[in-house]
C-alpha atoms as a PDB file:
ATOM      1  CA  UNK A   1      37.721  -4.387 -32.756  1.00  0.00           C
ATOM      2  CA  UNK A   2      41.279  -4.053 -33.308  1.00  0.00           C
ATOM      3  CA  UNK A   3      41.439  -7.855 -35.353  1.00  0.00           C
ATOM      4  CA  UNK A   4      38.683  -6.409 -38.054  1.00  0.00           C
ATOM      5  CA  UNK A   5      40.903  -3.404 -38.753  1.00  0.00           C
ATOM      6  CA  UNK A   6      43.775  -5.472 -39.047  1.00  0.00           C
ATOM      7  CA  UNK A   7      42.045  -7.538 -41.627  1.00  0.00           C
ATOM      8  CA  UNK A   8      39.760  -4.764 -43.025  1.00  0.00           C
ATOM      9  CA  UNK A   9      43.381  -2.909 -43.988  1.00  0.00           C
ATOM     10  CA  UNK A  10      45.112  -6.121 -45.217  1.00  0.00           C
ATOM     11  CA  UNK A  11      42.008  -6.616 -47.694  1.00  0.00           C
ATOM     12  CA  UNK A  12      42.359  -3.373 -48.762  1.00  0.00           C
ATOM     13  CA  UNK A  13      45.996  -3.544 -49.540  1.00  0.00           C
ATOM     14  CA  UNK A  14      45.990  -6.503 -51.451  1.00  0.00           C
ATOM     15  CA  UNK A  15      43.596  -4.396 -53.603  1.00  0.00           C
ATOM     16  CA  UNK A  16      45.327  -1.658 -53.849  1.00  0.00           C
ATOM     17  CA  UNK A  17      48.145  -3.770 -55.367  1.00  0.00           C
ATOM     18  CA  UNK A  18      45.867  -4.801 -57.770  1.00  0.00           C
ATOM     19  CA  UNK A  19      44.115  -2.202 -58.731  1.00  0.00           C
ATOM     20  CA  UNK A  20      44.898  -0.233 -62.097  1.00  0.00           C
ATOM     21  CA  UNK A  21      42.837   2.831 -62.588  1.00  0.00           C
ATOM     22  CA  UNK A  22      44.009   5.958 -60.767  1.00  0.00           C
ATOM     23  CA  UNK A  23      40.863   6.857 -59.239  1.00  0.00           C
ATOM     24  CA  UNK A  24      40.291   3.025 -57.848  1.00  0.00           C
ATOM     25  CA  UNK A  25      43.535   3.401 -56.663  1.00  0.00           C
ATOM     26  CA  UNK A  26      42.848   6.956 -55.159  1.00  0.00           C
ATOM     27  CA  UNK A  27      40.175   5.729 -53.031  1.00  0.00           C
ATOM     28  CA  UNK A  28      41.436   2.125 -51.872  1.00  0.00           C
ATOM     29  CA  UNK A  29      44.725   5.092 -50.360  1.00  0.00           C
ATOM     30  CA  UNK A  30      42.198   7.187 -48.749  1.00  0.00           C
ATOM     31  CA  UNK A  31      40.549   4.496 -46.934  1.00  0.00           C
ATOM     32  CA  UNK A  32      43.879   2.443 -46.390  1.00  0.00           C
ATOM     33  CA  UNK A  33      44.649   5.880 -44.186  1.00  0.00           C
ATOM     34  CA  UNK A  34      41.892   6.507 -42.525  1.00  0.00           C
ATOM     35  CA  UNK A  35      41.608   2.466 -41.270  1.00  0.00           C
ATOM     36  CA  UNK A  36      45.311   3.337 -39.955  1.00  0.00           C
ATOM     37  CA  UNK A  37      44.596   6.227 -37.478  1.00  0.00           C
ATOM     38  CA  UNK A  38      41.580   4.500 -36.759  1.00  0.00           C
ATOM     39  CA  UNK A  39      43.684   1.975 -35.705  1.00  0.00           C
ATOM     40  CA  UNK A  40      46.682   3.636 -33.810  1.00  0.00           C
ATOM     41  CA  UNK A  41      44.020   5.527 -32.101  1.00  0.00           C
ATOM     42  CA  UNK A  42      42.554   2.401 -30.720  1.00  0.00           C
ATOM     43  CA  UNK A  43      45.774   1.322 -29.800  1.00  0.00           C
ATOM     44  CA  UNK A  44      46.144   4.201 -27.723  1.00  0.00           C
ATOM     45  CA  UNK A  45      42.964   4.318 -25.927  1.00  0.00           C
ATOM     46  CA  UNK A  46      41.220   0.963 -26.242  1.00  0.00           C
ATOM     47  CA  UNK A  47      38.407   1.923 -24.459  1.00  0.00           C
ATOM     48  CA  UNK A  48      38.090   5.059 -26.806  1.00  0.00           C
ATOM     49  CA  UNK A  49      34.746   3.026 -29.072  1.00  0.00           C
ATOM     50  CA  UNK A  50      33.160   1.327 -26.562  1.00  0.00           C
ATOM     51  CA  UNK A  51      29.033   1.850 -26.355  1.00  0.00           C
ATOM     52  CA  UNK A  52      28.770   4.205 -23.361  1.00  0.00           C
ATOM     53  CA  UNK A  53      25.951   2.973 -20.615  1.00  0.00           C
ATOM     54  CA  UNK A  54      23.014   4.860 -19.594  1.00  0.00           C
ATOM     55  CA  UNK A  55      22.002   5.263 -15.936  1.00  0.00           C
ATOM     56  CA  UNK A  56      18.232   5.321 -15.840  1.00  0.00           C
ATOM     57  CA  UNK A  57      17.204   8.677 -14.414  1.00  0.00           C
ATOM     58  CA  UNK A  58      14.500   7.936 -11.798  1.00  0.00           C
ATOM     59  CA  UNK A  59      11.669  10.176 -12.555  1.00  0.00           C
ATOM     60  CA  UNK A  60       9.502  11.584 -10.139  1.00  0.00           C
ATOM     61  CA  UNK A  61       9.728  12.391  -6.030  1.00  0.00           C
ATOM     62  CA  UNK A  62      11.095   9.939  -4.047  1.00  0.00           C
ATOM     63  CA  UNK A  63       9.411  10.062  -0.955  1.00  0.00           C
ATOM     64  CA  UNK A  64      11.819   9.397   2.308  1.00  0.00           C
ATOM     65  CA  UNK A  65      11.381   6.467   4.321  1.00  0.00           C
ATOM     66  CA  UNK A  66       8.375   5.630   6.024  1.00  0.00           C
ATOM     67  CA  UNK A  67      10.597   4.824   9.736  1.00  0.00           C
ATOM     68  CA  UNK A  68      12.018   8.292   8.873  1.00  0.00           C
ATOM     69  CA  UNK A  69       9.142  10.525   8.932  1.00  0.00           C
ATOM     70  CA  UNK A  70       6.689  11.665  11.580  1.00  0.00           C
ATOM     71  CA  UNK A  71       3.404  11.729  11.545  1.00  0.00           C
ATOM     72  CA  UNK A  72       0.173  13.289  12.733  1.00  0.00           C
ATOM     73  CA  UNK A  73      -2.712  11.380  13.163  1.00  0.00           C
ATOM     74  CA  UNK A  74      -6.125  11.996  12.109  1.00  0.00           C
ATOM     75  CA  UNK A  75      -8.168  10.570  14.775  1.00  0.00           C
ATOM     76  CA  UNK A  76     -11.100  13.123  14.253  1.00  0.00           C
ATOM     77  CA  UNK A  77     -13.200  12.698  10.736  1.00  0.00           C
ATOM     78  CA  UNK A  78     -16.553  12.059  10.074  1.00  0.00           C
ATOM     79  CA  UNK A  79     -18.094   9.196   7.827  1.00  0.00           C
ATOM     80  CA  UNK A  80     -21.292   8.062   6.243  1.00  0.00           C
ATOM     81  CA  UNK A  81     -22.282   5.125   3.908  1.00  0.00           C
ATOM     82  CA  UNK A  82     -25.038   3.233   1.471  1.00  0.00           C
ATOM     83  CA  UNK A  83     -25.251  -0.302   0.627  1.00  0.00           C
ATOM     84  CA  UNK A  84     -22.371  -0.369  -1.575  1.00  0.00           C
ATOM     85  CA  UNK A  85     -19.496   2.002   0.185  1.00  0.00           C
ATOM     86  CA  UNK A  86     -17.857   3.965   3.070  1.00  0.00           C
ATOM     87  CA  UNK A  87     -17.061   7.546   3.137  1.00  0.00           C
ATOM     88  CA  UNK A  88     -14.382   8.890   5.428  1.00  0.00           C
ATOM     89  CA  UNK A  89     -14.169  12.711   5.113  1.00  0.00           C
ATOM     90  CA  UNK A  90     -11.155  14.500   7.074  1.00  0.00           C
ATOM     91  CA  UNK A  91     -10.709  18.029   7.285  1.00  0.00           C
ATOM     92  CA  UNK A  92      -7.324  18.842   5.704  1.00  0.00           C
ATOM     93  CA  UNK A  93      -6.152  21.956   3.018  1.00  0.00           C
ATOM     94  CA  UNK A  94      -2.987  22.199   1.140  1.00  0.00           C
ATOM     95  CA  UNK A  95      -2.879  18.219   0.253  1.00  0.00           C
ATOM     96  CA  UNK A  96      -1.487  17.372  -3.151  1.00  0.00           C
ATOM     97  CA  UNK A  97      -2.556  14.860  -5.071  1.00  0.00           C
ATOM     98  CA  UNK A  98       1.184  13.735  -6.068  1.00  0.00           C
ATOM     99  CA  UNK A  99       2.193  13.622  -2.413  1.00  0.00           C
ATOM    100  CA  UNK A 100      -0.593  11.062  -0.920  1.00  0.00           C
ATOM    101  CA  UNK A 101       0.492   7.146   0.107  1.00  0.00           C
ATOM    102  CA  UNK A 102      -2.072   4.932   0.354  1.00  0.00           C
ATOM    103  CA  UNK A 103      -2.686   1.282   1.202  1.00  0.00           C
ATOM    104  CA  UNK A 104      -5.870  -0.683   0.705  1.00  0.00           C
ATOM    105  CA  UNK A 105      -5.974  -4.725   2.217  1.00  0.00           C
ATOM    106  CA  UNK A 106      -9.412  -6.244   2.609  1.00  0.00           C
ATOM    107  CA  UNK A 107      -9.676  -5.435   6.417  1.00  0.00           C
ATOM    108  CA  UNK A 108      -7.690  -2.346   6.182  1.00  0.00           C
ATOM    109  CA  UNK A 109      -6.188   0.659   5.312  1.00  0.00           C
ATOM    110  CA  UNK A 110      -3.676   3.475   5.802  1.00  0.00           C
ATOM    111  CA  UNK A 111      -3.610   6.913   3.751  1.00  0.00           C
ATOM    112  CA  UNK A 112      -0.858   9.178   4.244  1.00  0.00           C
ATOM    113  CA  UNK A 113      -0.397  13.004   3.508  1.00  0.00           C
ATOM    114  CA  UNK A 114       3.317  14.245   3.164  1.00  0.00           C
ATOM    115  CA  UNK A 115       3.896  17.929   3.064  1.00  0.00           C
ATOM    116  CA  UNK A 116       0.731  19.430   4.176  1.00  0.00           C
ATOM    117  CA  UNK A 117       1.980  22.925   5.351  1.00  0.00           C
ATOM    118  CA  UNK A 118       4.692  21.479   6.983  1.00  0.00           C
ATOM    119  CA  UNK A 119       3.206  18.433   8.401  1.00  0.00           C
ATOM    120  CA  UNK A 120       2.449  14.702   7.355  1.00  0.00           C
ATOM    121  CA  UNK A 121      -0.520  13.802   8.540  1.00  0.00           C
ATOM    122  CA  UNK A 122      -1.716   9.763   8.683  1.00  0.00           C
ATOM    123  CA  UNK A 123      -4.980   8.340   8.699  1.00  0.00           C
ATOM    124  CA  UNK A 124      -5.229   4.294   9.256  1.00  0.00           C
ATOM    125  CA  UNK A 125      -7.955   1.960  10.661  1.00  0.00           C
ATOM    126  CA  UNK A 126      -5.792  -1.799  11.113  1.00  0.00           C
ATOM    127  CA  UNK A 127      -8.948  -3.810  11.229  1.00  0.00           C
ATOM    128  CA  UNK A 128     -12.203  -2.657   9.503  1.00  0.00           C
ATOM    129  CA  UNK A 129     -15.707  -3.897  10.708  1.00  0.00           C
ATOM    130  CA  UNK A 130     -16.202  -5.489   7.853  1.00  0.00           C
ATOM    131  CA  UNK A 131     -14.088  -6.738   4.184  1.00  0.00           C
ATOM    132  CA  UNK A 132     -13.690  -4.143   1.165  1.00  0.00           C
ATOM    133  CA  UNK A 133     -12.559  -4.597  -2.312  1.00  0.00           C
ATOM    134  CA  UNK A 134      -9.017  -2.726  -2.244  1.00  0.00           C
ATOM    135  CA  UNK A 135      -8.657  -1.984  -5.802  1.00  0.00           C
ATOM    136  CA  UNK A 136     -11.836  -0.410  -6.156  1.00  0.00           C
ATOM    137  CA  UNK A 137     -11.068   2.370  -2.900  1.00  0.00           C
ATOM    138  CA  UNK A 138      -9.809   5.526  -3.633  1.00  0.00           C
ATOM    139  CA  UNK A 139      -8.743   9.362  -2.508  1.00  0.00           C
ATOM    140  CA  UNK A 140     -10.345  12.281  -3.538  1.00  0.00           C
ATOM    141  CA  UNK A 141      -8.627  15.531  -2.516  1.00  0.00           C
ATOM    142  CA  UNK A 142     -10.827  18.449  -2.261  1.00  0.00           C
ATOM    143  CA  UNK A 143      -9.966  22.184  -1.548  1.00  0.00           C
ATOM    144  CA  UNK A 144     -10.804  21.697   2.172  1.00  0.00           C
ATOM    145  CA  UNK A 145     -10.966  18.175   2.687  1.00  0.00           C
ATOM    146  CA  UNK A 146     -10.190  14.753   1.992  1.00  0.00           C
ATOM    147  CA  UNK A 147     -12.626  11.819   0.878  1.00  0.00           C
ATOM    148  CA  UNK A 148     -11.411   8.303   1.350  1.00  0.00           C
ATOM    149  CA  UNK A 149     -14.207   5.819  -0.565  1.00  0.00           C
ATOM    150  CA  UNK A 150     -14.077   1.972   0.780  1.00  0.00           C
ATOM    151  CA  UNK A 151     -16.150  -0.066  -1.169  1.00  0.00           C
ATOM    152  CA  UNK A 152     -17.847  -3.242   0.391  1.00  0.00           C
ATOM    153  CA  UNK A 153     -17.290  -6.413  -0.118  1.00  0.00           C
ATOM    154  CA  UNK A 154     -20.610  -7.198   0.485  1.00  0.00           C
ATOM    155  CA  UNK A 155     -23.501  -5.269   0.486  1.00  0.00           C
ATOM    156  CA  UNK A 156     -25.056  -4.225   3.907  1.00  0.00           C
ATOM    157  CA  UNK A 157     -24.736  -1.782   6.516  1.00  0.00           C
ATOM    158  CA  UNK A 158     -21.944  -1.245   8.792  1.00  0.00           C
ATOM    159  CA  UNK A 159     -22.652  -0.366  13.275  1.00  0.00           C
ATOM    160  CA  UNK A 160     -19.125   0.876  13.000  1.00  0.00           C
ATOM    161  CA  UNK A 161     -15.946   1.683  10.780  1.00  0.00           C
ATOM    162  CA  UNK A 162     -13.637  -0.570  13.316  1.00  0.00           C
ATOM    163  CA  UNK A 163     -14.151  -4.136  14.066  1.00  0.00           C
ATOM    164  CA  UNK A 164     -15.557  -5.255  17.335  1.00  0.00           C
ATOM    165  CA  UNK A 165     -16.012  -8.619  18.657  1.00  0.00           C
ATOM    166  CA  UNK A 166     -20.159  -8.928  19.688  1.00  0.00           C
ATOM    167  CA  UNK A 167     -19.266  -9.768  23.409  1.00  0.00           C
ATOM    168  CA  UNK A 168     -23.155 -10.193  24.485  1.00  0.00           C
ATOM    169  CA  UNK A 169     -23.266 -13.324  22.055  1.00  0.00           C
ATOM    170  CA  UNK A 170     -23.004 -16.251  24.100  1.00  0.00           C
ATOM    171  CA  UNK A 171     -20.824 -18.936  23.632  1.00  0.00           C
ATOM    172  CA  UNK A 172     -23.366 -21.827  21.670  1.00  0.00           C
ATOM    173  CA  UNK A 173     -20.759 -24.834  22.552  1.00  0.00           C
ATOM    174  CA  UNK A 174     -23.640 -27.728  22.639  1.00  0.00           C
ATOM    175  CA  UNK A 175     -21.014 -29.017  25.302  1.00  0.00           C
ATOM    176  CA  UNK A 176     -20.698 -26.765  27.386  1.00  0.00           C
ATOM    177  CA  UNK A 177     -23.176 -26.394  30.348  1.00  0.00           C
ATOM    178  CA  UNK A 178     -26.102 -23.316  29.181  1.00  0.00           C
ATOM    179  CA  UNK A 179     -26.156 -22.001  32.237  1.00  0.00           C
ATOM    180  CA  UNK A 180     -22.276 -20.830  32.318  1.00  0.00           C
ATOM    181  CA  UNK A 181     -23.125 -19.144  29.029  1.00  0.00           C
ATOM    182  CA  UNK A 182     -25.930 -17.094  30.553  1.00  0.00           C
ATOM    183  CA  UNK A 183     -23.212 -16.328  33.294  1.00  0.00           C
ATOM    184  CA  UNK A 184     -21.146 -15.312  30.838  1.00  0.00           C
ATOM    185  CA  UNK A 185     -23.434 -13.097  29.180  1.00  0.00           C
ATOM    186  CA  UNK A 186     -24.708 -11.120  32.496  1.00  0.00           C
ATOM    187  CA  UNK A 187     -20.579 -10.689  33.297  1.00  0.00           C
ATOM    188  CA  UNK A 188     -20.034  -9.145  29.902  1.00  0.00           C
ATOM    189  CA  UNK A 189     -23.323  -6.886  30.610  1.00  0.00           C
ATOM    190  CA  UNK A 190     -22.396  -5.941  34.121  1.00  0.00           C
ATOM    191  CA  UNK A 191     -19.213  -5.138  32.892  1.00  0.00           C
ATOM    192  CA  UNK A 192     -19.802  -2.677  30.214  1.00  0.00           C
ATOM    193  CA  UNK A 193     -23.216  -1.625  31.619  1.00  0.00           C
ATOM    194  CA  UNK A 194     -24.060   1.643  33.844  1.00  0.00           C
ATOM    195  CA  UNK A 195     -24.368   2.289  37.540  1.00  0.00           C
ATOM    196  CA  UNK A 196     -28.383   1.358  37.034  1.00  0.00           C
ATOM    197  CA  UNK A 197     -27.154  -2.064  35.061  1.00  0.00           C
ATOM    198  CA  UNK A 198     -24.991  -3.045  37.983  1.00  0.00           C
ATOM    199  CA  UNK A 199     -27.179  -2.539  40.398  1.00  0.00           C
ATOM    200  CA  UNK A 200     -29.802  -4.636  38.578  1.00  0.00           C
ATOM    201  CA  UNK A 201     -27.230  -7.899  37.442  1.00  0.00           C
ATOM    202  CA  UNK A 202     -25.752  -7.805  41.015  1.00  0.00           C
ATOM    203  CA  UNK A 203     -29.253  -7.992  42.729  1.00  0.00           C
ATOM    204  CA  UNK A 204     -30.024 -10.870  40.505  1.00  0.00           C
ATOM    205  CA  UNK A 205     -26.863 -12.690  41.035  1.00  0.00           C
ATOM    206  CA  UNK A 206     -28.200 -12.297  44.802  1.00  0.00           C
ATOM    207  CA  UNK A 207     -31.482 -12.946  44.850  1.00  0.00           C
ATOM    208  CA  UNK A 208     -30.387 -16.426  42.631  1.00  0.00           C
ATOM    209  CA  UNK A 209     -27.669 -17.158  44.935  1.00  0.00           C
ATOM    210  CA  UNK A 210     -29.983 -16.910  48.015  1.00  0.00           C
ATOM    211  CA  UNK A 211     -32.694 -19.109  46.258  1.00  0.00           C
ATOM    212  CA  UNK A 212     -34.969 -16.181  46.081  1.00  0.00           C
ATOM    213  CA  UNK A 213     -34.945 -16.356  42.352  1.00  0.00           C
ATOM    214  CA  UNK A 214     -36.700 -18.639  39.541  1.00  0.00           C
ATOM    215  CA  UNK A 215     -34.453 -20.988  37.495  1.00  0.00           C
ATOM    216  CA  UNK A 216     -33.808 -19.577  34.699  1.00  0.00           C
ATOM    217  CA  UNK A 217     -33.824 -22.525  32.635  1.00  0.00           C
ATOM    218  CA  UNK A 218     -36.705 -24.080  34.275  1.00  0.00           C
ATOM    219  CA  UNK A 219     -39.289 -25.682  31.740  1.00  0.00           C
ATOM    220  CA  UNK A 220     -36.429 -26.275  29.412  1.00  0.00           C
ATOM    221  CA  UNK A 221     -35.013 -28.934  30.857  1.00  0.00           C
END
């Protein structure tokens, strides 16, 4: 900056030595003393031109962190669904729309409520029953309640929102010898079965033990 006034004024002084008419001459002075302050100001404050920078204002609320924040959780809601979707409906007033955080993955999700009269609230199931399309679920906020809408990634019907391995399917390992699966399959029934189905699994394990019992597998081998 300060090398093009320097020039800028010796230009203009080598025309104003040349110059003849009174006015050319009257306004070659003028801006022969304006280039000089210009110039012993920037002397003085070199820093006095430079472009100021702009901090970008962050617009919006700026939620604090996640590890910083309690929440409630919504353990009680009811749900319903058609071929294409899930419905989760939660009974919650006061949410705002501009205060929700929420988090769609295939085989999850995790919606949270900051600032509900006081409270966050949090509403999250880690592993679904089955896959959804994330970018197509969504929150609705209602005057009394909250809808969260997971669509399927395949069509069907859902036994349950949360996944659950199918422990009476027995193991079909063409290796493995078929009467340990059936084993296996009367221990998983006996042990999530009632008093009645105990009674009944342990009696056969008896009455097989004892000889008193058929083989099972007899006429298939």
């Amino acid at each position: 900056m300060a090398e093009d006034l320097a020039l800028d004024l010796q230009e203009l002084r080598q025309l104003g030595s040349i110059a003849k008419r009174p006015r050319v001459v009257s306004l070659i002075s003028s801006e022969i003393s304006q280039l000089e302050k210009l110039s012993k100001e920037h002397v003085s404050d070199p820093h006095a031109t430079s472009t100021p920078v702009q901090t970008p204002i962050s617009s919006g609320v700026k939620l604090p962190s996640s590890l910083a924040i309690n929440y409630v959780t919504l353990g009680s809601f009811s749900w319903d669904q058609d071929n294409d979707k899930v419905k989760i409906y939660i009974s919650l007033e006061g949410v705002g729309r501009e205060k929700i955080e929420s988090e769609f993955q295939a085989m999850s999700f995790d919606v949270k409520f900051h600032d509900v009269q006081g409270k966050n609230y949090r509403c999250a199931i880690p592993k679904l029953n089955k896959e959804i399309v994330p970018e197509k679920c969504l929150v609705v906020v209602k005057p009394k309640r909250v809808i969260i809408t997971l669509f399927k990634a395949s069509k069907g019907n859902w036994l349950d929102l949360h996944f659950k391995d199918d422990k009476l399917k027995p193991n079909l390992d063409e290796k493995r010898d078929p009467m340990a699966g059936i084993m296996d399959l009367m221990k998983n029934m006996y042990d999530e079965g009632d008093e009645d189905m105990k009674r009944t699994i342990a009696k056969a394990w008896t009455d097989a033990r004892s000889g008193n019992a058929a083989d099972p597998l007899k006429g298939y081998r």
